[in-house]
C-alpha atoms as a PDB file:
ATOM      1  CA  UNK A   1     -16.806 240.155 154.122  1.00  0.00           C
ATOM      2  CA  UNK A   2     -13.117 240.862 153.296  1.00  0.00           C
ATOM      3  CA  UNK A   3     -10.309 240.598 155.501  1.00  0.00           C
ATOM      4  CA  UNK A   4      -8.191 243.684 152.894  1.00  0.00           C
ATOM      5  CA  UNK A   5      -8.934 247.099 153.584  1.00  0.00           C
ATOM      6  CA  UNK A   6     -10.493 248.894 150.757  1.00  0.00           C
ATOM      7  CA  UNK A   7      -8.891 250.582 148.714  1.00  0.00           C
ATOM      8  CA  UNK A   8      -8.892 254.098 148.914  1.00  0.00           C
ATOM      9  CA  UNK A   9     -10.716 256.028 146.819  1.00  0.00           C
ATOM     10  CA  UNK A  10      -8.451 257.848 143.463  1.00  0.00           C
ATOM     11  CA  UNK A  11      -9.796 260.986 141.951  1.00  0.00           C
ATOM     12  CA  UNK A  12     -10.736 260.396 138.590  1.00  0.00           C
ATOM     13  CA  UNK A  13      -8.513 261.645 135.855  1.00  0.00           C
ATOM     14  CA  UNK A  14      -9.262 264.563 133.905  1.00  0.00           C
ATOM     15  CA  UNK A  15      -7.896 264.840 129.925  1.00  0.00           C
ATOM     16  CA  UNK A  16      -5.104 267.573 130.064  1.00  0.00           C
ATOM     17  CA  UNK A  17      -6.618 270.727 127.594  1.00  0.00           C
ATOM     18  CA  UNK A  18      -4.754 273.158 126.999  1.00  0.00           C
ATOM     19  CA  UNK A  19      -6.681 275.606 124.446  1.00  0.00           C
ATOM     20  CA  UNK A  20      -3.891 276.712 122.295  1.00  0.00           C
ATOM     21  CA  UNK A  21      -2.664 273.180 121.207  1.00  0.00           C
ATOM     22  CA  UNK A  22      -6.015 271.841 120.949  1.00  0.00           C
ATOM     23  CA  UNK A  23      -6.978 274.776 118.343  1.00  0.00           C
ATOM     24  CA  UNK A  24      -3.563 274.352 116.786  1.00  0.00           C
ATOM     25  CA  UNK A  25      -3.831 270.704 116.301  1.00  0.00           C
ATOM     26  CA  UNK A  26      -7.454 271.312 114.922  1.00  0.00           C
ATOM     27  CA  UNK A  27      -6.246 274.243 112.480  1.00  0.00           C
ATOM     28  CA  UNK A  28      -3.581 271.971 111.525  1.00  0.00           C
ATOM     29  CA  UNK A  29      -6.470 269.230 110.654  1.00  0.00           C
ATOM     30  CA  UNK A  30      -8.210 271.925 108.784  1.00  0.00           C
ATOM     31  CA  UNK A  31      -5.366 273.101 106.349  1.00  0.00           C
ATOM     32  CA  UNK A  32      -4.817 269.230 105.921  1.00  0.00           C
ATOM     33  CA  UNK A  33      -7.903 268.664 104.510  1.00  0.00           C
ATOM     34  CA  UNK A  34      -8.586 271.371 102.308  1.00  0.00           C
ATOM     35  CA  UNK A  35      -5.208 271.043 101.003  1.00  0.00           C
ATOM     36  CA  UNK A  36      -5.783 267.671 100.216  1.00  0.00           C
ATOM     37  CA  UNK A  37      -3.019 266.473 102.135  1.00  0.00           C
ATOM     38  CA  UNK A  38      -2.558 263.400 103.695  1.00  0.00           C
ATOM     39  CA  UNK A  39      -1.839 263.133 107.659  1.00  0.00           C
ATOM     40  CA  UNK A  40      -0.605 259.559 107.235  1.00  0.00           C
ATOM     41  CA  UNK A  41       2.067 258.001 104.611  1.00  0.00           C
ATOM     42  CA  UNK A  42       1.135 256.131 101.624  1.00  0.00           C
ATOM     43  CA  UNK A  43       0.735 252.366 101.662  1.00  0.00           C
ATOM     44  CA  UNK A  44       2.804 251.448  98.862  1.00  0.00           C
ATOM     45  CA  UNK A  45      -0.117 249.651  96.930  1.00  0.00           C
ATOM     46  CA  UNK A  46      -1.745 252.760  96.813  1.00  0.00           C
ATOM     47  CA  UNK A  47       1.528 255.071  95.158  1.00  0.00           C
ATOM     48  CA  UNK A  48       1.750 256.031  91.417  1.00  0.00           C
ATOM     49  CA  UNK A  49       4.731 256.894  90.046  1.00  0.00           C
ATOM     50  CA  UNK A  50       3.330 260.044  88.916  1.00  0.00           C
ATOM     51  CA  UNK A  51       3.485 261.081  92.892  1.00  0.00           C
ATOM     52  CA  UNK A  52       7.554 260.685  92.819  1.00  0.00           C
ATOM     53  CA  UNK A  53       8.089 263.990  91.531  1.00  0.00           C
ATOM     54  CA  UNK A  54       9.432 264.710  94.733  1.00  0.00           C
ATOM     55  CA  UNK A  55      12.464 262.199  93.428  1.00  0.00           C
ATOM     56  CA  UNK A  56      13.266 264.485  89.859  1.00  0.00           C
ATOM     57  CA  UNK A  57      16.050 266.500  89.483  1.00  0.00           C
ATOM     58  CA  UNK A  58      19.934 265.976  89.715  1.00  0.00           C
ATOM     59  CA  UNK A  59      21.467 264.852  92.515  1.00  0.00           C
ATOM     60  CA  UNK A  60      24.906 265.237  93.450  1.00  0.00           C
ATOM     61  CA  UNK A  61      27.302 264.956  96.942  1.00  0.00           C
ATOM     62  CA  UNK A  62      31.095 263.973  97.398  1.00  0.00           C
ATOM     63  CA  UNK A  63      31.683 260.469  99.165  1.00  0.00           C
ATOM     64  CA  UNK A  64      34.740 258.343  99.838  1.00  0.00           C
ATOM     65  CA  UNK A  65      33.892 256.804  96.906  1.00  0.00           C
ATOM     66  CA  UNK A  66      34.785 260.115  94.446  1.00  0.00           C
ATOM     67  CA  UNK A  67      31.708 262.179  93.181  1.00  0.00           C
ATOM     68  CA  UNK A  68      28.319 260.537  93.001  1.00  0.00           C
ATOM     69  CA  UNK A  69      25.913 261.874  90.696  1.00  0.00           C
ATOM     70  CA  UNK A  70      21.708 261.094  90.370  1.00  0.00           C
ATOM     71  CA  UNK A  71      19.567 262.313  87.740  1.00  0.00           C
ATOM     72  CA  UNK A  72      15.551 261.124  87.624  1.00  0.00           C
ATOM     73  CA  UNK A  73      13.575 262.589  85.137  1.00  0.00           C
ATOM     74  CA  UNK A  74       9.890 264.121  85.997  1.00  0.00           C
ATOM     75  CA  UNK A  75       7.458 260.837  85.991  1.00  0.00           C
ATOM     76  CA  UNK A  76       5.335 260.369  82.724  1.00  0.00           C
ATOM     77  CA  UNK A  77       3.398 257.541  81.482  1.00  0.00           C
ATOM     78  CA  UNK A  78       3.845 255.354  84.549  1.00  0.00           C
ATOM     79  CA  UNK A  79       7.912 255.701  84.466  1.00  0.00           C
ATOM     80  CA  UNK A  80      10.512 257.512  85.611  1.00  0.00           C
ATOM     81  CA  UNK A  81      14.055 257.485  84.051  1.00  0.00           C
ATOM     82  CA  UNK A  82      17.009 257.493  85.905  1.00  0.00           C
ATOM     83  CA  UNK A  83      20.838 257.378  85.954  1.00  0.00           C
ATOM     84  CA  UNK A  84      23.436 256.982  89.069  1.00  0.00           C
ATOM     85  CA  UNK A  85      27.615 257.940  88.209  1.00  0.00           C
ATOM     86  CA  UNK A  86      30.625 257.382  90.766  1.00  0.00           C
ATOM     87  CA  UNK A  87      33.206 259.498  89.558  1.00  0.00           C
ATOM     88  CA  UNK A  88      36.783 259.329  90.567  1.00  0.00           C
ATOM     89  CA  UNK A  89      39.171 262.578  89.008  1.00  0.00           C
ATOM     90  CA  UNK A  90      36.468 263.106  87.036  1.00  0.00           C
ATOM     91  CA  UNK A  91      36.113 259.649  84.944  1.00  0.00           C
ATOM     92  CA  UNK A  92      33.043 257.385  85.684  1.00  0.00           C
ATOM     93  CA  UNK A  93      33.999 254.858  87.219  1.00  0.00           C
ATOM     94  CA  UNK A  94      30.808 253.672  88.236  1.00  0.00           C
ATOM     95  CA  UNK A  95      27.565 253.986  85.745  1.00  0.00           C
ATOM     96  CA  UNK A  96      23.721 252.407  86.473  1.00  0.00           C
ATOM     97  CA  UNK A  97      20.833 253.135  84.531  1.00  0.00           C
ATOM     98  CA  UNK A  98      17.985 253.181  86.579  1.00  0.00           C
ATOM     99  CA  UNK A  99      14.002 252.814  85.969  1.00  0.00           C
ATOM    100  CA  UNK A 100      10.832 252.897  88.058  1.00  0.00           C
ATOM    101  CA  UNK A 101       8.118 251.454  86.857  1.00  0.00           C
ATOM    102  CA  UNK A 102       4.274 250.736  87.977  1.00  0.00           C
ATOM    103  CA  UNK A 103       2.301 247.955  87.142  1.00  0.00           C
ATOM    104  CA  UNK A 104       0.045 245.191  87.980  1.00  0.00           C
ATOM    105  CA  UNK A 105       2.256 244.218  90.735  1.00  0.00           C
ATOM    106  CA  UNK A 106       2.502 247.882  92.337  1.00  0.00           C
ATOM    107  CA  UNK A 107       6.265 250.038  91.739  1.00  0.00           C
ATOM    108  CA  UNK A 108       9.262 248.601  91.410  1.00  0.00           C
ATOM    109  CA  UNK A 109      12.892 250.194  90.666  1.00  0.00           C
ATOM    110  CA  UNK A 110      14.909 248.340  87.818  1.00  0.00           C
ATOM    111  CA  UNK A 111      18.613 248.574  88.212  1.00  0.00           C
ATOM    112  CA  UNK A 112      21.314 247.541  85.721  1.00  0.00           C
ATOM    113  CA  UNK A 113      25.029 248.412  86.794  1.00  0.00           C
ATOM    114  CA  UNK A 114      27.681 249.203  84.343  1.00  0.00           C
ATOM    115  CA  UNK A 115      24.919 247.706  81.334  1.00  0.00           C
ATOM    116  CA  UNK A 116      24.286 244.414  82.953  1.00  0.00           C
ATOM    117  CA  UNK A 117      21.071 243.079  83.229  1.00  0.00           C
ATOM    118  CA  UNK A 118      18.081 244.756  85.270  1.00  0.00           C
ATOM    119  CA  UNK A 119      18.235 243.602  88.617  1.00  0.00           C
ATOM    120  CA  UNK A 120      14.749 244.326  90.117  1.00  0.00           C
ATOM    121  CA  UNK A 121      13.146 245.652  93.223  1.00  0.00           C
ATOM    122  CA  UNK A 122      10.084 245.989  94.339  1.00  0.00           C
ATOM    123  CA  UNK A 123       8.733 249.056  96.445  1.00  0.00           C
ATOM    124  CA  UNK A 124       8.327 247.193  99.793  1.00  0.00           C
ATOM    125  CA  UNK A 125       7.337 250.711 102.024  1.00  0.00           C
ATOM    126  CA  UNK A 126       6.683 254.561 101.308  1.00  0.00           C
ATOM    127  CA  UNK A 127       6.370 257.021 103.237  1.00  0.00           C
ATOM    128  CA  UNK A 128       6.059 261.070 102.218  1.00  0.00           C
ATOM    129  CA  UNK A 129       8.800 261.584 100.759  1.00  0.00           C
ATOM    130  CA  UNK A 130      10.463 258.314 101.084  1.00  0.00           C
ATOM    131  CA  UNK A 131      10.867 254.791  99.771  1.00  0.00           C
ATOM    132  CA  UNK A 132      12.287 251.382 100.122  1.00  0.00           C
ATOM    133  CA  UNK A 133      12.762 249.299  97.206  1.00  0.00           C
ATOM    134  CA  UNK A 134      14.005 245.546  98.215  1.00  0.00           C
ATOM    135  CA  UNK A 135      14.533 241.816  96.642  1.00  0.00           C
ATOM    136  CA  UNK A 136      15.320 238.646  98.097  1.00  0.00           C
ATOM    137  CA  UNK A 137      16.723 237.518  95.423  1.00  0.00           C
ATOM    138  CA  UNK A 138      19.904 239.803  95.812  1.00  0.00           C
ATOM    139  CA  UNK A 139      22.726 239.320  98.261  1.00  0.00           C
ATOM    140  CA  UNK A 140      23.656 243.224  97.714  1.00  0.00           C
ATOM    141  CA  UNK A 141      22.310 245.685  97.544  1.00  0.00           C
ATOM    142  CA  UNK A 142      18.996 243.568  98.483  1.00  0.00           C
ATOM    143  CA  UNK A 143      17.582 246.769  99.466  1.00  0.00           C
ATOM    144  CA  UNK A 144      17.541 250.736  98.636  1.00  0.00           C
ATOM    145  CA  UNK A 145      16.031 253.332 100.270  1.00  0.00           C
ATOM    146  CA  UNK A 146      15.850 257.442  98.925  1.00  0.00           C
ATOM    147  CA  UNK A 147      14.527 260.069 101.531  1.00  0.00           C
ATOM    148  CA  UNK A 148      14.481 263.637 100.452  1.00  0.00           C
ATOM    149  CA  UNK A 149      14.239 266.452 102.738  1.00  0.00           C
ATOM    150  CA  UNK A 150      14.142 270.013 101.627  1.00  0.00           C
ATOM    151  CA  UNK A 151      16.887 269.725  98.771  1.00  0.00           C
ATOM    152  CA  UNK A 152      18.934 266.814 100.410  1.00  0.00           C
ATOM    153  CA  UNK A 153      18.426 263.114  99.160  1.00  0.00           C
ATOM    154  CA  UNK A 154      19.756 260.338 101.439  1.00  0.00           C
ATOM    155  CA  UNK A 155      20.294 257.324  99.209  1.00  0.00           C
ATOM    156  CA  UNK A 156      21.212 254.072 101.420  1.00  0.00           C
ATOM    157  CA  UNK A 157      22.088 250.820  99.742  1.00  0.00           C
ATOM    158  CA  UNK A 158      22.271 247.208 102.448  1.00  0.00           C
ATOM    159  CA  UNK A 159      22.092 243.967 102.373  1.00  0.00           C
ATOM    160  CA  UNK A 160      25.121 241.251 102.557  1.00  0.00           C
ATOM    161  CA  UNK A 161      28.674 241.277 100.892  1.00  0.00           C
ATOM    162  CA  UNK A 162      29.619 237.279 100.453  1.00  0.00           C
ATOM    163  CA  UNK A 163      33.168 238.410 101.799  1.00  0.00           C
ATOM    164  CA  UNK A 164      32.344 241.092 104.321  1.00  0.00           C
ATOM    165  CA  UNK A 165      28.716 240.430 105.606  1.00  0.00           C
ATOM    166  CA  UNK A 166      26.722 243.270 106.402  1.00  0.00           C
ATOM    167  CA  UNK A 167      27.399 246.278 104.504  1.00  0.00           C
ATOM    168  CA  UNK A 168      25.708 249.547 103.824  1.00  0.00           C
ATOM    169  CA  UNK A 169      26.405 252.154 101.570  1.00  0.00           C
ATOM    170  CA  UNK A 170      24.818 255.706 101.959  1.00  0.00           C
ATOM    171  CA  UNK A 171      24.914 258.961  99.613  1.00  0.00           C
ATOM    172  CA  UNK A 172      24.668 262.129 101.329  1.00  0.00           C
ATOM    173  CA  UNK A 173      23.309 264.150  97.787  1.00  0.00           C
ATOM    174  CA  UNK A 174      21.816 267.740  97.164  1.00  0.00           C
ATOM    175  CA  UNK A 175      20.066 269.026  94.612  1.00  0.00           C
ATOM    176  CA  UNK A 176      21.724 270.559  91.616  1.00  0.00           C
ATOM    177  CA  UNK A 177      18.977 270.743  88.763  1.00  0.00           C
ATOM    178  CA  UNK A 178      15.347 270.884  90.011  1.00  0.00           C
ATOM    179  CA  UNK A 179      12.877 269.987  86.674  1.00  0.00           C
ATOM    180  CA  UNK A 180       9.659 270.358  89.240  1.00  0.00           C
ATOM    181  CA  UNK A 181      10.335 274.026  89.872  1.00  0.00           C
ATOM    182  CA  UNK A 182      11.727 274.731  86.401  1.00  0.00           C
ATOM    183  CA  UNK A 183       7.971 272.988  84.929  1.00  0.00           C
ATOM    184  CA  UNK A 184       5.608 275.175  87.406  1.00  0.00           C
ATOM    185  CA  UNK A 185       7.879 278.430  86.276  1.00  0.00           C
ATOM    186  CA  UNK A 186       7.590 277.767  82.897  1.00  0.00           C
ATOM    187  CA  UNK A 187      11.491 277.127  82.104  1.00  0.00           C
END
């Protein structure tokens, strides 16, 4: 025998339905599927490059830095070429050719500012219509990430600066050129 009182007695919950969301969130399912879309982001061992179309086009916005300019070509043959300009009064100042490439090892985004050598990273997380390139092996940028939405691209360099520790660097672009639309229009 217990010296406690019981406890009283709670009614049991009942799941909240409310018919219009459920049928939206099941339509919503529906379209999903027979569009052959995905309801959950890409692991990045299971991208191609030839699903980074989303990435093509040119690329421009103003910064502090002057004008900075992206171009990516359309992906073909596992690769996509690409090329990033800082301009200040209208003279590069800054010039990388870029590259992403899959292989054995998954994607990874080659990098070689002002014609050094390729400084590599590899694609580290993916999501719709973003990615994360990133190496250990830099001190900065040890890691890049691009996220499109609609016709903006948000391009965000970090890592560390050996003089000023932290540091991130982010482009605020929009699209200029568009080769995707141009391609299924027949330009």
């Amino acid at each position: 025998m217990s010296l406690l009182p019981a406890a009283p007695k709670m009614p049991r919950a009942e799941p909240m339905k409310h018919p219009a969301l459920t049928q939206s969130v099941r339509l919503a399912v529906v379209v999903a599927c027979l569009c052959g879309c995905s309801l959950t982001a890409p692991r990045p061992d299971q991208l191609k490059v030839r699903d980074l179309d989303w990435l093509s086009g040119t690329w421009r916005g103003e910064t502090d830095a002057g004008v900075v300019e992206q171009e990516w070509s359309l992906p073909e043959l596992g690769l996509m070429h690409g090329e990033h300009r800082t301009l200040q009064q209208g003279r590069v100042v800054l010039r990388a050719e870029l590259r992403i490439l899959g292989g054995l090892n998954g994607i990874a985004l080659y990098g070689a500012p002002d014609g050094d050598t390729d400084r590599i990273y590899g694609l580290v997380a993916a999501g719709r219509r973003r990615l994360t390139f990133a190496s250990a092996r830099r001190d900065f940028p040890s890691e890049g990430t691009f996220e499109r939405s609609g016709d903006r691209l948000t391009v965000t360099f970090r890592g560390r600066d050996e003089l000023a520790g932290p540091r991130e660097l982010r482009y605020e672009l929009h699209l200029v050129a568009d080769p995707v639309s141009a391609q299924r229009s027949g330009a």
